[in-house]
PDB file of N, CA and C in Angstrom:
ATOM      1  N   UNK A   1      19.917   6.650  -0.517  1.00  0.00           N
ATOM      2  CA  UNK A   1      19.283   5.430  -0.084  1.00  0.00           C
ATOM      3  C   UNK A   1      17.802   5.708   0.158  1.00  0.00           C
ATOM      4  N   UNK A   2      17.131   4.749  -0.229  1.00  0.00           N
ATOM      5  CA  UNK A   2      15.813   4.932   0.046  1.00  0.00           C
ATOM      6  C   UNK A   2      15.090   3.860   0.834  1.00  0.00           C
ATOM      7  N   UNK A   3      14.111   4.717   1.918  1.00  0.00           N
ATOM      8  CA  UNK A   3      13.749   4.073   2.981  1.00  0.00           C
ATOM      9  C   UNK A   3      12.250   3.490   3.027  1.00  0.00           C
ATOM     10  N   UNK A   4      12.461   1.985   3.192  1.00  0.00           N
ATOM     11  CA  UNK A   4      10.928   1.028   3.282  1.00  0.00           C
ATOM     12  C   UNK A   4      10.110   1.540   4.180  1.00  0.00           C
ATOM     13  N   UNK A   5       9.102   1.543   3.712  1.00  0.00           N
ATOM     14  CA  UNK A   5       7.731   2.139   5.394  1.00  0.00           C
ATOM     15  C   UNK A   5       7.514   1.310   5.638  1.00  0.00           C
ATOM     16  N   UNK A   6       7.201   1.523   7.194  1.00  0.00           N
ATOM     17  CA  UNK A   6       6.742   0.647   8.195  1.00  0.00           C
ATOM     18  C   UNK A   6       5.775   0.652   8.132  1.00  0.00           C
ATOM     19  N   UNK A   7       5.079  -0.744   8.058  1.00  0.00           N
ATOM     20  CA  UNK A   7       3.496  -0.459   7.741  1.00  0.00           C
ATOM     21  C   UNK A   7       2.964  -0.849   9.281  1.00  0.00           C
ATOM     22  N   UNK A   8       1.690  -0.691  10.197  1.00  0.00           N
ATOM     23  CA  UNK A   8       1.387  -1.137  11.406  1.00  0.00           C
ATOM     24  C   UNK A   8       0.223  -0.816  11.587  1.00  0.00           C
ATOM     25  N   UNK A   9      -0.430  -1.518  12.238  1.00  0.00           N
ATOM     26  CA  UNK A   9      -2.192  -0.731  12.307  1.00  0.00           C
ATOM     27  C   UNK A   9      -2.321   0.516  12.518  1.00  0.00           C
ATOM     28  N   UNK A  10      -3.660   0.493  12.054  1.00  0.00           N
ATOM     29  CA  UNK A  10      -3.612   2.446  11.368  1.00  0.00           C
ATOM     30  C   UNK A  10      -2.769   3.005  10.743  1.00  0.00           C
ATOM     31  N   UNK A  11      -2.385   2.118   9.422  1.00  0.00           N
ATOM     32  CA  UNK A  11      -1.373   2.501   8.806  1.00  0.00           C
ATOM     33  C   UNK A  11      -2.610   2.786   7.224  1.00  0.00           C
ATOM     34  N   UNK A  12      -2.590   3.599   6.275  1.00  0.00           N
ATOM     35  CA  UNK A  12      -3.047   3.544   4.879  1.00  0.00           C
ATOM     36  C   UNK A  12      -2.059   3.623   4.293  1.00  0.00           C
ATOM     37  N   UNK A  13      -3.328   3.491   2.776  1.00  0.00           N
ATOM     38  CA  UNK A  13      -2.578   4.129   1.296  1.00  0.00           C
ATOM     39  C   UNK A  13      -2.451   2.920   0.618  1.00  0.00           C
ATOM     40  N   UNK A  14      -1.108   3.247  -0.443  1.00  0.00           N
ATOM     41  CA  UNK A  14      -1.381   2.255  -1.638  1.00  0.00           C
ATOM     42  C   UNK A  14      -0.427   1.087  -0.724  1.00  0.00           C
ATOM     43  N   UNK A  15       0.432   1.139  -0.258  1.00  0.00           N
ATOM     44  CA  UNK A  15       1.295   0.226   0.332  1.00  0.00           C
ATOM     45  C   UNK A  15       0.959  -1.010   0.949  1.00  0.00           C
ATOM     46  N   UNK A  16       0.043  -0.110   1.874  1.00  0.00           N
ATOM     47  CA  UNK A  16      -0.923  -1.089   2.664  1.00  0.00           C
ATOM     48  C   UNK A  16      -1.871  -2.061   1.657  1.00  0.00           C
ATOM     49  N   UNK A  17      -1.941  -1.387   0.493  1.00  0.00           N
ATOM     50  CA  UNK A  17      -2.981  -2.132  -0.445  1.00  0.00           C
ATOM     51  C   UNK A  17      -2.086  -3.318  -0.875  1.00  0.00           C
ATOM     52  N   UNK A  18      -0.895  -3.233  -1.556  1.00  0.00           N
ATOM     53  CA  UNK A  18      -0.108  -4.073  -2.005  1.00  0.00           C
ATOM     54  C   UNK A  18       0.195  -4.856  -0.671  1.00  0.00           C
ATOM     55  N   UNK A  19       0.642  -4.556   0.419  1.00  0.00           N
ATOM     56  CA  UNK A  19       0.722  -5.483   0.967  1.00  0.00           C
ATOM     57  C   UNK A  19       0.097  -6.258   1.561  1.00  0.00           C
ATOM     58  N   UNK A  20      -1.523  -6.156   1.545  1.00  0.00           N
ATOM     59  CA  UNK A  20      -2.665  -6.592   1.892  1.00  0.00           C
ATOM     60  C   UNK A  20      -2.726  -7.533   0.351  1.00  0.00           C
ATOM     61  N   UNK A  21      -2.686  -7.149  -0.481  1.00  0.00           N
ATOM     62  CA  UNK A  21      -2.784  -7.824  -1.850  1.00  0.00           C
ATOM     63  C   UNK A  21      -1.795  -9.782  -2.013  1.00  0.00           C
ATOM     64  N   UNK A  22      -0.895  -8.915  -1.439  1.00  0.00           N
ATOM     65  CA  UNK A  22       0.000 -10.006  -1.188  1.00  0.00           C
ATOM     66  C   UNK A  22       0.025 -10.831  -0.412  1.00  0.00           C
ATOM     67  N   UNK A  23       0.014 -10.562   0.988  1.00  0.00           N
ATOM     68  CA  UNK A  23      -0.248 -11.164   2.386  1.00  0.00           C
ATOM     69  C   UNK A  23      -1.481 -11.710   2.849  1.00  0.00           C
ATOM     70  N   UNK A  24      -2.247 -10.757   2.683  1.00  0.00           N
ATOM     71  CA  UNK A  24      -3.579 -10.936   3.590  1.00  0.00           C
ATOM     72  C   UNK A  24      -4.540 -12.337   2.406  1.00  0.00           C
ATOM     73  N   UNK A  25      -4.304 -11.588   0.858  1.00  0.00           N
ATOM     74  CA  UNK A  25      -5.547 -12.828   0.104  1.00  0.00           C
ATOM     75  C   UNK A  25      -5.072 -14.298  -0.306  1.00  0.00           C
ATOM     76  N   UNK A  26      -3.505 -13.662   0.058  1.00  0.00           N
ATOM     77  CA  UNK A  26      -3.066 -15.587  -0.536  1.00  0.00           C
ATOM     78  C   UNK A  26      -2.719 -16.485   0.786  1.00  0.00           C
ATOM     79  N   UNK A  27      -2.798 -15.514   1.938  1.00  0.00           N
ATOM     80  CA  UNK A  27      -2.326 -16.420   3.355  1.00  0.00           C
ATOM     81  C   UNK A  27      -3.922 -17.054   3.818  1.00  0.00           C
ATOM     82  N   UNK A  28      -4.444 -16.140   3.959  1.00  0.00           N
ATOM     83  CA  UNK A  28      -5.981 -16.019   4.437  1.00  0.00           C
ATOM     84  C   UNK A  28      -7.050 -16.057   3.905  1.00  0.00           C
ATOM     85  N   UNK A  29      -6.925 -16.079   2.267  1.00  0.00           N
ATOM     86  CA  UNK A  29      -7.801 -16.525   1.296  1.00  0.00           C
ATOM     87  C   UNK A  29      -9.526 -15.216   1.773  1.00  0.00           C
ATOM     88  N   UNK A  30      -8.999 -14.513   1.714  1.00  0.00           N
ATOM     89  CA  UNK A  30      -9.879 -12.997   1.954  1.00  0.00           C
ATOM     90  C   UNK A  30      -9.586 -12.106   1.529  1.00  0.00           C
ATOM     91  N   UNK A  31     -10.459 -11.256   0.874  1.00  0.00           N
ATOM     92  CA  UNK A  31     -10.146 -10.235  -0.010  1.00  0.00           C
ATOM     93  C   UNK A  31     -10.684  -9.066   1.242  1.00  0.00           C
ATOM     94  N   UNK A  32      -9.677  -8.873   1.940  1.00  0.00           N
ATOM     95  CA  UNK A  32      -9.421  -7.812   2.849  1.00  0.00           C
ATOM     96  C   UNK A  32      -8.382  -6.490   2.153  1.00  0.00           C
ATOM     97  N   UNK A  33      -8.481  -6.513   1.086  1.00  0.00           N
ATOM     98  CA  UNK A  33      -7.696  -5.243   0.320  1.00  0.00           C
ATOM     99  C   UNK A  33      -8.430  -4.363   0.421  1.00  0.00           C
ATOM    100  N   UNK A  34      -8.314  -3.447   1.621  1.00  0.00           N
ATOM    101  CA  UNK A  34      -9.057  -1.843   1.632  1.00  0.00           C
ATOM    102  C   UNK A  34      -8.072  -0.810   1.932  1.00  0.00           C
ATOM    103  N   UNK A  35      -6.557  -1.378   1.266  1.00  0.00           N
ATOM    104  CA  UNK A  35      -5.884  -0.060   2.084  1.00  0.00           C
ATOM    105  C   UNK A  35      -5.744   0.034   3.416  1.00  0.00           C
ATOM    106  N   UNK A  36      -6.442  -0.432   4.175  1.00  0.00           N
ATOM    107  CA  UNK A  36      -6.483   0.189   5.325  1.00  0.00           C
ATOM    108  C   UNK A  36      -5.875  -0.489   6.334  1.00  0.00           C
ATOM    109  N   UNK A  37      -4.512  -0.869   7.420  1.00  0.00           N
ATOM    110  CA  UNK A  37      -4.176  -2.170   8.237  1.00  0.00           C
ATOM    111  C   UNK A  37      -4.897  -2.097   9.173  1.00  0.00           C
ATOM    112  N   UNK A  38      -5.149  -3.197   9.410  1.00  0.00           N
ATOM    113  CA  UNK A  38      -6.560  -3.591  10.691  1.00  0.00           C
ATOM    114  C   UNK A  38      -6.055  -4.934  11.320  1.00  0.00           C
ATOM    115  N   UNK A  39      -7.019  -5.233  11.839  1.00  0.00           N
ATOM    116  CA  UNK A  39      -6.677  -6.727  12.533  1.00  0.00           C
ATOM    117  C   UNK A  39      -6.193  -7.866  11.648  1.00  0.00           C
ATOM    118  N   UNK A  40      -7.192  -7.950  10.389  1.00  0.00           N
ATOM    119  CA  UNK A  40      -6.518  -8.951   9.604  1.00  0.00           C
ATOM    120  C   UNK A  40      -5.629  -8.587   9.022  1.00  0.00           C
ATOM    121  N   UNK A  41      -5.117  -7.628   8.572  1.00  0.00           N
ATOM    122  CA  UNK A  41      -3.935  -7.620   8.283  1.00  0.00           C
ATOM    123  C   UNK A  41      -2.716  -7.785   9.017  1.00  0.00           C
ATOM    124  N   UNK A  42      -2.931  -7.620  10.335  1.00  0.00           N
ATOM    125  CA  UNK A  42      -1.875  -7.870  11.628  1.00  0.00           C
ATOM    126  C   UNK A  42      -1.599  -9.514  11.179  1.00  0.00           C
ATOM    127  N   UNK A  43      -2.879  -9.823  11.439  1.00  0.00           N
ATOM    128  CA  UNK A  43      -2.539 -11.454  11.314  1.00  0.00           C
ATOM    129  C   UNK A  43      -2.130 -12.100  10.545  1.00  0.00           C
ATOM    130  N   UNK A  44      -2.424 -11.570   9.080  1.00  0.00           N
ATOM    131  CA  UNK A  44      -1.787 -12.251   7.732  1.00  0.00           C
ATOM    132  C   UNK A  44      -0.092 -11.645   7.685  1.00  0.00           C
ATOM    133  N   UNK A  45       0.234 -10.205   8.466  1.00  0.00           N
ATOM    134  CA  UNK A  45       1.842 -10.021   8.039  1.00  0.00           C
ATOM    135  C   UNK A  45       2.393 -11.126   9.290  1.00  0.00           C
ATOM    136  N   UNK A  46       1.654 -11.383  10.637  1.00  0.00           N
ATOM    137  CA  UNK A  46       2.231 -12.096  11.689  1.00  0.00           C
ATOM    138  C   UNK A  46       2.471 -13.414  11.245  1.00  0.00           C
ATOM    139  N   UNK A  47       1.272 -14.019  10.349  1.00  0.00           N
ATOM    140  CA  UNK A  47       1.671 -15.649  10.023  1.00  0.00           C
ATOM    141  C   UNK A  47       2.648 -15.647   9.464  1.00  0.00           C
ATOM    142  N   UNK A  48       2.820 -14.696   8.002  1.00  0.00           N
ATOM    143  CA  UNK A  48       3.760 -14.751   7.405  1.00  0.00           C
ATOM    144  C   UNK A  48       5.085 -14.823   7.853  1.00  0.00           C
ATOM    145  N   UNK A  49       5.437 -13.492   9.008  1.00  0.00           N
ATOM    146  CA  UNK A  49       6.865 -13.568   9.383  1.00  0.00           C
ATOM    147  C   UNK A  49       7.151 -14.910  10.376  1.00  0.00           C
ATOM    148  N   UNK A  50       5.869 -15.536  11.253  1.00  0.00           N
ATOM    149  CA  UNK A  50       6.009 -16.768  11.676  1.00  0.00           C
ATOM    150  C   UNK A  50       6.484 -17.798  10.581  1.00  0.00           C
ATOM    151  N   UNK A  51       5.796 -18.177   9.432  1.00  0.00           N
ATOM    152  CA  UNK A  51       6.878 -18.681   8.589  1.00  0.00           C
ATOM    153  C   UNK A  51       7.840 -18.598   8.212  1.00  0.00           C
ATOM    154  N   UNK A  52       8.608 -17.208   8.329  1.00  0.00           N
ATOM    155  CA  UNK A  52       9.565 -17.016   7.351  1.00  0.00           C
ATOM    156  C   UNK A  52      10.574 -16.960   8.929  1.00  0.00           C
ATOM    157  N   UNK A  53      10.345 -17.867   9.611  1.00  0.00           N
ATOM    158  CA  UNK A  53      11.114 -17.354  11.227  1.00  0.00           C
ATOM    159  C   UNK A  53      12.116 -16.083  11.185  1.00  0.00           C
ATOM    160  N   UNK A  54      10.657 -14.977  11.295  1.00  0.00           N
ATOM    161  CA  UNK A  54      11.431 -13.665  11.514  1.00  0.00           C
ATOM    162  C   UNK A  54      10.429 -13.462  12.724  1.00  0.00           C
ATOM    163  N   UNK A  55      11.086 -12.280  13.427  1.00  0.00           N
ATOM    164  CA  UNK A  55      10.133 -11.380  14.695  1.00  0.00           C
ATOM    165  C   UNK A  55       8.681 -11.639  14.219  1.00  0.00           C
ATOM    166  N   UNK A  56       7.715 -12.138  14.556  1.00  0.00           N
ATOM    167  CA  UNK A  56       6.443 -11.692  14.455  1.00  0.00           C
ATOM    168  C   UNK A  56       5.997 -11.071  15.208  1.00  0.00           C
ATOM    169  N   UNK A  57       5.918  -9.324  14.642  1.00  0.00           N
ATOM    170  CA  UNK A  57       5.241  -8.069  15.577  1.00  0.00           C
ATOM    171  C   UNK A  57       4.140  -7.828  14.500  1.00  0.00           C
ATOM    172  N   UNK A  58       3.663  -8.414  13.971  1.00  0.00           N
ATOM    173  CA  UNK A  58       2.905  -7.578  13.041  1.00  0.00           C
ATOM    174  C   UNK A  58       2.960  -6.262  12.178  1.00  0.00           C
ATOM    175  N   UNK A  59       4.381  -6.014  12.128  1.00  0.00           N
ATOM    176  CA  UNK A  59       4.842  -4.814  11.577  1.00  0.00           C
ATOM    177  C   UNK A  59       5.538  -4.964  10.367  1.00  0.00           C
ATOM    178  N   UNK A  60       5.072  -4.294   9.006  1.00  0.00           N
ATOM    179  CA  UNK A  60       5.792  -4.467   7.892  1.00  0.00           C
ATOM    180  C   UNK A  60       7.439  -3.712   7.604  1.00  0.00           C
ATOM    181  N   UNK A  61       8.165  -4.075   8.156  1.00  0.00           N
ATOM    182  CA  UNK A  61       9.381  -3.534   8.134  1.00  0.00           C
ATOM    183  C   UNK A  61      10.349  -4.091   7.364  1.00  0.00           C
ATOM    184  N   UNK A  62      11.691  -3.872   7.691  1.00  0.00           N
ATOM    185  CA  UNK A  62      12.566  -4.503   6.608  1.00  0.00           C
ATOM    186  C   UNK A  62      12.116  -5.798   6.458  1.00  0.00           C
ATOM    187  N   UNK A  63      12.831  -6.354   7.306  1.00  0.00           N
ATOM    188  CA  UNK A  63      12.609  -7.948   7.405  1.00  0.00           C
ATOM    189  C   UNK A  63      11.256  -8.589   6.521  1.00  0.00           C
ATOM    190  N   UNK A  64      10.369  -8.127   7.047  1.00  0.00           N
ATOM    191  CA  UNK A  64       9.571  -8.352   6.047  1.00  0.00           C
ATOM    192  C   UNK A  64       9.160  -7.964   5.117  1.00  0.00           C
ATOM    193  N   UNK A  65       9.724  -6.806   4.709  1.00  0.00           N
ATOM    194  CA  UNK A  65       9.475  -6.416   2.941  1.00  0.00           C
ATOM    195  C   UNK A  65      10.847  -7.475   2.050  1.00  0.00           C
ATOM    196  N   UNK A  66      11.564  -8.354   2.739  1.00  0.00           N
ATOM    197  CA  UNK A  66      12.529  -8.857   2.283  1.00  0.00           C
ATOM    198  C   UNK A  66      11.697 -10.245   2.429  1.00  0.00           C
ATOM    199  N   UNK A  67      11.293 -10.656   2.625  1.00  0.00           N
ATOM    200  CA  UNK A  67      10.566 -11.782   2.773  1.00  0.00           C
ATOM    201  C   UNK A  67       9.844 -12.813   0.934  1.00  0.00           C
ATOM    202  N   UNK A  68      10.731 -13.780   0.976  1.00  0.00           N
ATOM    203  CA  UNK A  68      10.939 -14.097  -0.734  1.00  0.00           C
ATOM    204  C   UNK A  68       9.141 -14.311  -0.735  1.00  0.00           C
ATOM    205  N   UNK A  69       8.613 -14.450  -1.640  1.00  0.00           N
ATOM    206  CA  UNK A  69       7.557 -14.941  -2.346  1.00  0.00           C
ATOM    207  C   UNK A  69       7.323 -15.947  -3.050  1.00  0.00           C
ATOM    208  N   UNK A  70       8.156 -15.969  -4.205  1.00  0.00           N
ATOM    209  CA  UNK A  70       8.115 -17.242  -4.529  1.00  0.00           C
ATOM    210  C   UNK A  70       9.081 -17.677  -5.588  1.00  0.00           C
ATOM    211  N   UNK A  71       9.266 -18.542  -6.272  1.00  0.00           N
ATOM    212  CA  UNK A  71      10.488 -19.593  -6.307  1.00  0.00           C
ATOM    213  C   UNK A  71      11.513 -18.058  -7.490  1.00  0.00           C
ATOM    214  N   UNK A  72      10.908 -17.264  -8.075  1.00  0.00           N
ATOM    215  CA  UNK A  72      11.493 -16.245  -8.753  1.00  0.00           C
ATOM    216  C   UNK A  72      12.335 -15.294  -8.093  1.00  0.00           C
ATOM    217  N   UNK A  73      12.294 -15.169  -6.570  1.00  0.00           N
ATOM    218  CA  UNK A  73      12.870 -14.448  -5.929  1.00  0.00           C
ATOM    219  C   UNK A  73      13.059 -13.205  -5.555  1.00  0.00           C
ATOM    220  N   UNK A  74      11.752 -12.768  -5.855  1.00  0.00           N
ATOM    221  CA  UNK A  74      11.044 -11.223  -5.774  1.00  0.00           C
ATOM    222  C   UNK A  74      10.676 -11.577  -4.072  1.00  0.00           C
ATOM    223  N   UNK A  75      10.818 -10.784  -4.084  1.00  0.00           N
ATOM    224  CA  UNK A  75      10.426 -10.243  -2.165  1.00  0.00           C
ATOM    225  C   UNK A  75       9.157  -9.517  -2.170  1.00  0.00           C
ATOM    226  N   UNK A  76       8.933  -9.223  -1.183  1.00  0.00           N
ATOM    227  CA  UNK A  76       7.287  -8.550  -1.310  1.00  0.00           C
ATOM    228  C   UNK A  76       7.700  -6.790  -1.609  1.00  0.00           C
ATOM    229  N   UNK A  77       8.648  -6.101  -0.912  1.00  0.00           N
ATOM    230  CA  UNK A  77       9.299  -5.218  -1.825  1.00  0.00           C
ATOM    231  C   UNK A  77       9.383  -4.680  -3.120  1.00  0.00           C
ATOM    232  N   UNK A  78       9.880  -5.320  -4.054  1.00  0.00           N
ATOM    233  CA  UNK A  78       9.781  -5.919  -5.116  1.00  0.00           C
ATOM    234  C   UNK A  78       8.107  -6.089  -5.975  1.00  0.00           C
ATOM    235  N   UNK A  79       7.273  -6.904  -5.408  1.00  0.00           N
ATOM    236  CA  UNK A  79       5.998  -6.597  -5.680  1.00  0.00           C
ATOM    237  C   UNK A  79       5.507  -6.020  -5.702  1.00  0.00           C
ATOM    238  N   UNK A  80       5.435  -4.981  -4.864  1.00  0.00           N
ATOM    239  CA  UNK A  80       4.573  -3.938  -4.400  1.00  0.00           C
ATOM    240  C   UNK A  80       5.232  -2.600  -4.733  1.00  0.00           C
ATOM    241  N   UNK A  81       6.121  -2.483  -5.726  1.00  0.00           N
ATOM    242  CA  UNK A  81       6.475  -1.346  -5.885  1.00  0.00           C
ATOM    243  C   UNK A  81       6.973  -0.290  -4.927  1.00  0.00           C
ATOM    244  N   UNK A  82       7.889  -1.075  -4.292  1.00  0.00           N
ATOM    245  CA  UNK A  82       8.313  -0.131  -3.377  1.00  0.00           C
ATOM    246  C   UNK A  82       9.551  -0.176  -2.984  1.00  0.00           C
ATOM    247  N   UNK A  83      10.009   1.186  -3.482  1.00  0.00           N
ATOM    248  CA  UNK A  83      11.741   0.915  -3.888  1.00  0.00           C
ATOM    249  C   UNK A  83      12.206   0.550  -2.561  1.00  0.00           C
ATOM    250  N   UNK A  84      13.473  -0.251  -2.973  1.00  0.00           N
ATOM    251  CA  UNK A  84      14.164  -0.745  -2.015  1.00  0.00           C
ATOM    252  C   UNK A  84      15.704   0.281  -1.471  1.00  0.00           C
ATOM    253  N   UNK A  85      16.161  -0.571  -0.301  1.00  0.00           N
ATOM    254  CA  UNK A  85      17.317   0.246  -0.275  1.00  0.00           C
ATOM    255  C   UNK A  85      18.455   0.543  -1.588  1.00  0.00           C
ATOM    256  N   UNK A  86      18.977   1.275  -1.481  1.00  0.00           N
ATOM    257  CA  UNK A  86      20.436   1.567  -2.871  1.00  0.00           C
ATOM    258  C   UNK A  86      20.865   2.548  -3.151  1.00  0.00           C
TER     259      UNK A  86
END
């Protein structure tokens, strides 16, 4: 089985990029893709899981790497290249 990272401020790398790619420029309409989780990125994974009525901690974890995208049914998981459980 393979295990999703938790992404959380002061978190890097490519993960953080994809999920900044995903979250942060289409919620918040800002090209905050530096890799790096910071404040806006807290806020773009928090709105998100506020929509998707999950925990909003600002933390990229299961729940929200499961979080659909859009009507195709890819999860952000899925997008971002990042194997899932199996």
């Amino acid at each position: 089985m393979t295990t999703l990272p938790n992404l959380s401020e002061g978190a890097t790398g490519p993960d953080v990029r994809w999920a900044q790619y995903l979250l942060v420029r289409r919620t918040m309409s800002y090209d905050g893709v530096d890799g790096v989780f910071g404040p806006v990125t807290e806020g773009a994974v928090k709105g998100t899981q506020q929509f998707n009525h999950i925990d909003a901690d600002g933390i990229v974890g299961m729940q929200t790497w499961a979080v659909p995208i859009h009507a195709a049914g890819q999860v952000i998981a899925n997008l971002c290249g990042v194997p899932g459980p199996g």
